[in-house]
Protein backbone atom coordinates (compact mmCIF):
# COMPACT_ATOMS: atom_id res chain seq x y z
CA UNK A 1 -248.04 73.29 33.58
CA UNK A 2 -248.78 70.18 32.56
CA UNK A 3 -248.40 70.83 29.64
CA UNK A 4 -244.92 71.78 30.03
CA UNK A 5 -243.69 68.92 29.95
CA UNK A 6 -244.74 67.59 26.86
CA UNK A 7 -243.49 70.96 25.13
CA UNK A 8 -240.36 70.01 26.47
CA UNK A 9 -240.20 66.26 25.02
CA UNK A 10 -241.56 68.43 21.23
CA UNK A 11 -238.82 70.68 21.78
CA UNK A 12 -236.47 68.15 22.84
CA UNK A 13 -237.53 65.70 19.86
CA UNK A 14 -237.42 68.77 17.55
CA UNK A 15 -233.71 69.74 18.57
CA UNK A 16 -232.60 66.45 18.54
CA UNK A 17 -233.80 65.98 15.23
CA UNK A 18 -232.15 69.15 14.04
CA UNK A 19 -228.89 68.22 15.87
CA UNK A 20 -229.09 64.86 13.75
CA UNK A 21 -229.70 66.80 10.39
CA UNK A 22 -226.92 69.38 11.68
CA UNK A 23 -224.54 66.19 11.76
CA UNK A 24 -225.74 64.55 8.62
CA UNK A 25 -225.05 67.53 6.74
CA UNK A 26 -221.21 67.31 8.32
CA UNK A 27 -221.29 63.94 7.23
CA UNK A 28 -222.17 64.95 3.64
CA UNK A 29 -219.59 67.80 3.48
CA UNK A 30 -216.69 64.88 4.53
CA UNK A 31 -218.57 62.77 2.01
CA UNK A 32 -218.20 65.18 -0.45
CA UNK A 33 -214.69 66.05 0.10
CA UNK A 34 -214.13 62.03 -0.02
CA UNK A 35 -215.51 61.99 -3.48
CA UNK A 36 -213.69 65.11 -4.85
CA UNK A 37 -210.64 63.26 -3.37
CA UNK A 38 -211.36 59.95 -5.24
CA UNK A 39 -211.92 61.58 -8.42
CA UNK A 40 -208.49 63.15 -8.11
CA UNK A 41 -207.09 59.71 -7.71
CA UNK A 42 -208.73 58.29 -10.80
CA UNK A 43 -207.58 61.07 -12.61
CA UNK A 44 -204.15 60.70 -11.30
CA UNK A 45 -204.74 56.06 -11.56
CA UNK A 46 -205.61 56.92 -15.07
CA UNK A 47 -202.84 59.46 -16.30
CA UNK A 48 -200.11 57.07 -14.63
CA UNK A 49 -201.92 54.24 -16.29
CA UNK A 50 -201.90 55.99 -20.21
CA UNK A 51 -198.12 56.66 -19.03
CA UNK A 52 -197.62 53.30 -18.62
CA UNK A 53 -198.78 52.14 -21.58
CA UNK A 54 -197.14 54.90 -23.45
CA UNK A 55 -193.87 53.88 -21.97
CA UNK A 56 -194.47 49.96 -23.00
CA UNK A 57 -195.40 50.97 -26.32
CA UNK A 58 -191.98 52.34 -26.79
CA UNK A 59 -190.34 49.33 -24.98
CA UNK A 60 -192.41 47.12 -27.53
CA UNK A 61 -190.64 49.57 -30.19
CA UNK A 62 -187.41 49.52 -28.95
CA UNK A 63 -187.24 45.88 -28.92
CA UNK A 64 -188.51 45.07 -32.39
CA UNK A 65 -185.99 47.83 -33.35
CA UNK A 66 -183.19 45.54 -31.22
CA UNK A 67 -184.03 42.99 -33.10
CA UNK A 68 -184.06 43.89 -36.35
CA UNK A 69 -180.26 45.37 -35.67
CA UNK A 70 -179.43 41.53 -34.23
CA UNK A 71 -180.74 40.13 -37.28
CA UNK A 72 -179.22 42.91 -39.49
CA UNK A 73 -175.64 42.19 -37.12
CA UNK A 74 -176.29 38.45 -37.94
CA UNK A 75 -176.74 38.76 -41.55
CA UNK A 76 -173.90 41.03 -42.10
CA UNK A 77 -171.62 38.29 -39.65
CA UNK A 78 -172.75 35.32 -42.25
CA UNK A 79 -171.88 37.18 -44.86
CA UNK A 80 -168.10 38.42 -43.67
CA UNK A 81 -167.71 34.19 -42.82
CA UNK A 82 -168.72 33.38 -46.68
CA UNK A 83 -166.63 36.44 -47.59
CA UNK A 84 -163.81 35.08 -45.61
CA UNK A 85 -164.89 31.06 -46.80
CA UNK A 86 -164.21 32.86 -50.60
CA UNK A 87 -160.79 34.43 -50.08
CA UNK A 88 -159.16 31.34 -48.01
CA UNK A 89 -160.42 29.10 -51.07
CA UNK A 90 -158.99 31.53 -53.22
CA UNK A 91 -156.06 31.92 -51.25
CA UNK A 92 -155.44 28.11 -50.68
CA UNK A 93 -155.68 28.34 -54.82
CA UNK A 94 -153.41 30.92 -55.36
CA UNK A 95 -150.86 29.35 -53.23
CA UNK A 96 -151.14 26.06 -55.31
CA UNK A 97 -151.10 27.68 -58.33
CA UNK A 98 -147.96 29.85 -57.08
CA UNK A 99 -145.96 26.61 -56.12
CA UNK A 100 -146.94 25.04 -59.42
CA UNK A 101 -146.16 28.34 -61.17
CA UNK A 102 -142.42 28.37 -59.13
CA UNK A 103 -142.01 24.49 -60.21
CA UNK A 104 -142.49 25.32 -64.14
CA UNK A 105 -139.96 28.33 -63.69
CA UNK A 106 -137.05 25.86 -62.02
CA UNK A 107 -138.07 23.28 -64.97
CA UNK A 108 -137.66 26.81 -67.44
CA UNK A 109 -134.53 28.13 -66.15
CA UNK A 110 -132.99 24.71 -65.99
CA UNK A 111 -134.31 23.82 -69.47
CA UNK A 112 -132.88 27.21 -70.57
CA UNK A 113 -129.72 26.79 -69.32
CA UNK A 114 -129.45 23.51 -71.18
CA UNK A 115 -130.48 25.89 -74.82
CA UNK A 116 -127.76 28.21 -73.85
CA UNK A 117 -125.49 25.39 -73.85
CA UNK A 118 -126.71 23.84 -77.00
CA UNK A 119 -126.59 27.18 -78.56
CA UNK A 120 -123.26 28.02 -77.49
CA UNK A 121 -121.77 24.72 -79.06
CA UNK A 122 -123.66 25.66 -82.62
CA UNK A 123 -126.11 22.49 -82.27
CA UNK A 124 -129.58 23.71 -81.85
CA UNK A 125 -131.43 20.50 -79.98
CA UNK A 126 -135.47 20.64 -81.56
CA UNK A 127 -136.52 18.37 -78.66
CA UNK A 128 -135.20 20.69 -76.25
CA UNK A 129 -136.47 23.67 -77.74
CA UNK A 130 -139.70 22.50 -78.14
CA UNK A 131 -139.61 21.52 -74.35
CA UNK A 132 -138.44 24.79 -73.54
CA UNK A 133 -141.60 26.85 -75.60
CA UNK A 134 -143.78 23.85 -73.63
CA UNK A 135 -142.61 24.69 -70.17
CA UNK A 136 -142.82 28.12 -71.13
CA UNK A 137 -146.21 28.12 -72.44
CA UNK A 138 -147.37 26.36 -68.91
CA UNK A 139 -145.46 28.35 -66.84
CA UNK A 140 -147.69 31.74 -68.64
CA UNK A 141 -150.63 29.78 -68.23
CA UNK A 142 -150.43 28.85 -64.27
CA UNK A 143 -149.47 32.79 -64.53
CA UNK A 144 -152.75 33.80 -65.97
CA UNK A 145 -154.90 30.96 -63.47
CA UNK A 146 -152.53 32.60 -60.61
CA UNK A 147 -153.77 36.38 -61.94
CA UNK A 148 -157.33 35.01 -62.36
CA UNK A 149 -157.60 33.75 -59.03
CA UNK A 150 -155.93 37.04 -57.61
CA UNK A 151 -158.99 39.30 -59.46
CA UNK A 152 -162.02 36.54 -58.89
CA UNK A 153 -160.27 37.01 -54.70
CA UNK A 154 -160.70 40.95 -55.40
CA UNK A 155 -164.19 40.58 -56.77
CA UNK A 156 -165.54 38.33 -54.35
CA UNK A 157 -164.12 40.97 -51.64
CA UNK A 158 -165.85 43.69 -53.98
CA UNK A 159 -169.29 42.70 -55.15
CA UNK A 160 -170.57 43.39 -51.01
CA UNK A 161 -169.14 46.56 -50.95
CA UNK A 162 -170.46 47.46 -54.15
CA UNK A 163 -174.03 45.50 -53.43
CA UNK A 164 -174.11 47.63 -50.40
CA UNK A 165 -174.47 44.76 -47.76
């Protein structure tokens, strides 16, 4: 019976290591599961993270397209101002060349009036006649700069259209 004892302790030592390997094998299962369950989150870290740089890859797209259409909008605004520069030159021009145009017509009529006259009395007057074809002749002329400055206005409203800007 002595011996007993020391069977026990064996079979105590022998159970308790068993026990031990019992839990250690629990532990590994939850260890296990741990790892399956942080290889899930990787996968999940790194499809969010390839999202994520998909989606600023498109905001990096989107913004270079942005501005290209602000410098497109700014180019297109610079030109309308030189367009509209063009055609209040032209029409600062055109009203110059209107009044001056109006001033050789009051000079004409009143020049003609005084032919009439002479004509109507029998005594043709050279000096007035030749004044008359000279007022005439610059009156047709500020006519033509009036009707040149009318189609370069036209043109210069023109050539974008046509140039396609």
């Amino acid at each position: 019976m002595t011996q007993f004892p020391k069977i026990q302790a064996r079979f105590d030592a022998a159970l308790a290591v068993f026990e031990d390997a019992a839990d250690n094998s629990a532990d590994a299962g939850k260890l296990e599961e741990q790892a399956a369950k942080i290889e899930r989150l990787q996968e999940e870290l790194s499809t969010a993270q390839d999202a994520l740089d998909e989606a600023k890859a498109r905001i990096d797209e989107v913004e270079a397209e942005r501005k290209a259409a602000e410098e497109k909008a700014e180019s297109q605004r610079m030109s309308l101002v030189k367009q509209i520069d063009t055609l209040d030159k032209a029409r600062e021009t055109n009203e110059k060349n209107l009044a001056k145009a109006r001033q050789y017509n009051k000079h004409l009529k009143k020049l003609n009036s005084g032919l009439r006259k002479q004509n109507e009395e029998h005594v043709g007057d050279a000096d007035l006649i030749n004044a008359s074809l000279e007022a005439e002749l610059n009156q047709i002329k500020e006519q033509r700069d009036v009707d040149l400055e009318e189609v370069n206005g036209i043109l210069a409203r023109m050539t974008p259209l046509v140039e396609g800007n």
